[in-house]
C-alpha atoms as a PDB file:
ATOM      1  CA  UNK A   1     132.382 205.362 113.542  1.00  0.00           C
ATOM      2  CA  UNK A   2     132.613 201.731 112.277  1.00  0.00           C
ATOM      3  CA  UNK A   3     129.400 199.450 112.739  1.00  0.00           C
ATOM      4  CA  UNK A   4     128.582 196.464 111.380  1.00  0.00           C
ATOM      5  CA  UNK A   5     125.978 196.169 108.244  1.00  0.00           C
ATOM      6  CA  UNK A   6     123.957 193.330 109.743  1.00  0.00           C
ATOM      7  CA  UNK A   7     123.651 190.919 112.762  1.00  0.00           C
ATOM      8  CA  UNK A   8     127.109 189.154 112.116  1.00  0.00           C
ATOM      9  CA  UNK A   9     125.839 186.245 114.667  1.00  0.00           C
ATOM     10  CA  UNK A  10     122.270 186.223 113.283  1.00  0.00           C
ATOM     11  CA  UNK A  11     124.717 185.213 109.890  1.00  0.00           C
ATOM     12  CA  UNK A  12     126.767 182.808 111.527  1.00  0.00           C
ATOM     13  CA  UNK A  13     123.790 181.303 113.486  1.00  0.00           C
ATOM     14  CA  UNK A  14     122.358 180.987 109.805  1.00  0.00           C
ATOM     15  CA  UNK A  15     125.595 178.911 108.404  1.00  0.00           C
ATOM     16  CA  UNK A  16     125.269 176.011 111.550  1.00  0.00           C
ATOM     17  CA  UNK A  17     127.839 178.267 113.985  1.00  0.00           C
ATOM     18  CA  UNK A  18     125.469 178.500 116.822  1.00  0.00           C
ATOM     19  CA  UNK A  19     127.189 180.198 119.956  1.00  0.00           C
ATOM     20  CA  UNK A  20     127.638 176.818 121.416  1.00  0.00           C
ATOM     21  CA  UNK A  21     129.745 175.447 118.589  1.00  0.00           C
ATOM     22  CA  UNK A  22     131.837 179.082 118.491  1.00  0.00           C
ATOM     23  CA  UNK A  23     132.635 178.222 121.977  1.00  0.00           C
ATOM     24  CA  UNK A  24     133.225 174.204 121.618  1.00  0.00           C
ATOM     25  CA  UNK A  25     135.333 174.780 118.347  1.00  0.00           C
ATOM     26  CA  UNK A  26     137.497 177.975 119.882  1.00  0.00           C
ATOM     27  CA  UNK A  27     136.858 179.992 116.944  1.00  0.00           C
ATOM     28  CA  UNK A  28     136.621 183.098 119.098  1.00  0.00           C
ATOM     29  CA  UNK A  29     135.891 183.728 122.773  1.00  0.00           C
ATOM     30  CA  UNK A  30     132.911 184.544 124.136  1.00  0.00           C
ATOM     31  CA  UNK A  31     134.439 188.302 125.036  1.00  0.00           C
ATOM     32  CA  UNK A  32     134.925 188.736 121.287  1.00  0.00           C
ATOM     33  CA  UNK A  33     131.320 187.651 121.063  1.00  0.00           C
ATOM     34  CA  UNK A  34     129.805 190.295 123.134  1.00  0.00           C
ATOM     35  CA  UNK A  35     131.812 192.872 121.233  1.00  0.00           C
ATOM     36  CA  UNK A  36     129.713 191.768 118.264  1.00  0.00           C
ATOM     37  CA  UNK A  37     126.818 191.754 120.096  1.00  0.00           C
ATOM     38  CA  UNK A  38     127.322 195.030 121.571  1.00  0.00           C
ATOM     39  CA  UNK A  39     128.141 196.732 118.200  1.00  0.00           C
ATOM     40  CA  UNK A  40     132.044 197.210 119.235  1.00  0.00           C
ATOM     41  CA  UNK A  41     134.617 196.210 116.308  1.00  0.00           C
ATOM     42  CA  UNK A  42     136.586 193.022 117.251  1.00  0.00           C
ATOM     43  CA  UNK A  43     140.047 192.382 116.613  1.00  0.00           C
ATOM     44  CA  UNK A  44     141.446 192.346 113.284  1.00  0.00           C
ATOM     45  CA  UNK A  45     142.007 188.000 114.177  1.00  0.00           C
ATOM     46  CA  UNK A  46     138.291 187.940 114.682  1.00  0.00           C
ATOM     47  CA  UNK A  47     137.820 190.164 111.824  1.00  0.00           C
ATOM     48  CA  UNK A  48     139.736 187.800 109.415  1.00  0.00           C
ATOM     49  CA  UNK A  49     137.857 184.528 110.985  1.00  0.00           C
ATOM     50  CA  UNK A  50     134.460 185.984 110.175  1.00  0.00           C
ATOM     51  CA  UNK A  51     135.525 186.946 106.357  1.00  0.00           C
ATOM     52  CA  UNK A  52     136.244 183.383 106.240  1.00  0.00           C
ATOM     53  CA  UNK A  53     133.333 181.852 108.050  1.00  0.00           C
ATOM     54  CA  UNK A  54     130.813 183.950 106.100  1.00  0.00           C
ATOM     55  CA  UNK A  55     132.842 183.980 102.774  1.00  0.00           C
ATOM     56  CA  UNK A  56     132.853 187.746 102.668  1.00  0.00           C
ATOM     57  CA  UNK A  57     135.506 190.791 102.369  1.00  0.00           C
ATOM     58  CA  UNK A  58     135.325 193.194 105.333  1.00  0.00           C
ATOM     59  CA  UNK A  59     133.905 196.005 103.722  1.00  0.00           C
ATOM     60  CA  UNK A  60     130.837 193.394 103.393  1.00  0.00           C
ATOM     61  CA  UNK A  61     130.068 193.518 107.447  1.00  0.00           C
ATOM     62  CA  UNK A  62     131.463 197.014 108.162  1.00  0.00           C
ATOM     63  CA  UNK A  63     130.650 200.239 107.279  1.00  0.00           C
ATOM     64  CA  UNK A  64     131.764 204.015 108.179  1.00  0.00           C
ATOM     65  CA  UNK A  65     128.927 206.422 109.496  1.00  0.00           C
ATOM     66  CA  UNK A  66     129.896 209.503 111.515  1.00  0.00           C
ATOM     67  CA  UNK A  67     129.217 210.555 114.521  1.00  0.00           C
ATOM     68  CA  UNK A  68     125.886 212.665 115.036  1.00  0.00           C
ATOM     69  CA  UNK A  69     128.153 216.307 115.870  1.00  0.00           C
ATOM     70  CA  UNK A  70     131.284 215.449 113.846  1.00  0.00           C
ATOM     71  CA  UNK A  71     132.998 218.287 111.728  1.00  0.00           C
END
Protein backbone atom coordinates (compact mmCIF):
# COMPACT_ATOMS: atom_id res chain seq x y z
CA UNK A 1 0.00 0.00 0.00
CA UNK A 2 1.15 3.58 -0.83
CA UNK A 3 1.11 6.22 2.13
CA UNK A 4 2.51 9.29 2.39
CA UNK A 5 5.98 9.90 4.46
CA UNK A 6 4.73 12.95 6.33
CA UNK A 7 1.74 15.37 6.78
CA UNK A 8 1.86 16.72 3.09
CA UNK A 9 -0.54 19.75 4.36
CA UNK A 10 1.33 20.20 7.67
CA UNK A 11 4.32 20.92 4.66
CA UNK A 12 2.37 23.06 2.60
CA UNK A 13 0.82 24.91 5.63
CA UNK A 14 4.66 25.40 6.47
CA UNK A 15 5.55 27.08 2.85
CA UNK A 16 2.43 29.99 3.28
CA UNK A 17 -0.30 27.44 1.37
CA UNK A 18 -2.77 27.48 4.13
CA UNK A 19 -6.08 25.59 3.08
CA UNK A 20 -7.65 28.89 2.46
CA UNK A 21 -5.18 30.01 -0.18
CA UNK A 22 -5.31 26.15 -1.82
CA UNK A 23 -8.89 26.90 -2.21
CA UNK A 24 -8.70 30.82 -3.31
CA UNK A 25 -5.75 30.01 -5.78
CA UNK A 26 -7.51 26.58 -7.32
CA UNK A 27 -4.48 24.66 -6.87
CA UNK A 28 -6.52 21.60 -5.97
CA UNK A 29 -10.04 21.05 -4.65
CA UNK A 30 -10.95 20.59 -1.43
CA UNK A 31 -11.99 16.68 -2.37
CA UNK A 32 -8.34 16.19 -3.33
CA UNK A 33 -7.62 17.70 0.05
CA UNK A 34 -9.41 15.25 2.15
CA UNK A 35 -7.76 12.45 0.20
CA UNK A 36 -4.55 13.80 1.71
CA UNK A 37 -5.95 14.16 4.82
CA UNK A 38 -7.42 10.84 4.92
CA UNK A 39 -4.17 9.06 3.83
CA UNK A 40 -5.74 8.12 0.20
CA UNK A 41 -3.23 8.82 -2.87
CA UNK A 42 -4.50 11.75 -5.04
CA UNK A 43 -4.37 11.98 -8.61
CA UNK A 44 -1.27 11.85 -10.46
CA UNK A 45 -2.32 16.10 -11.39
CA UNK A 46 -2.29 16.60 -7.68
CA UNK A 47 0.65 14.45 -7.36
CA UNK A 48 2.71 16.58 -9.87
CA UNK A 49 1.36 20.05 -8.18
CA UNK A 50 2.68 19.00 -4.78
CA UNK A 51 6.32 17.93 -6.27
CA UNK A 52 6.27 21.38 -7.40
CA UNK A 53 4.86 23.24 -4.46
CA UNK A 54 7.19 21.46 -2.02
CA UNK A 55 10.19 21.20 -4.49
CA UNK A 56 10.37 17.46 -4.07
CA UNK A 57 10.34 14.12 -6.37
CA UNK A 58 7.48 11.75 -5.49
CA UNK A 59 9.33 9.13 -3.99
CA UNK A 60 10.04 12.09 -1.33
CA UNK A 61 6.14 12.05 0.02
CA UNK A 62 5.30 8.41 -0.84
CA UNK A 63 6.35 5.30 0.21
CA UNK A 64 5.37 1.42 -0.32
CA UNK A 65 4.51 -0.64 2.94
CA UNK A 66 2.44 -3.81 2.64
CA UNK A 67 -0.42 -4.78 3.86
CA UNK A 68 -0.42 -6.49 7.45
CA UNK A 69 -1.50 -10.37 5.77
CA UNK A 70 0.04 -9.89 2.30
CA UNK A 71 1.95 -12.90 0.64
Amino acid sequence: MLKFKFDVLAALKDRGYTSYRIRQDRIFGESEAQKIRSGAIPSKNVLNKLCELLDCQPGDLLEYVPDVGEN
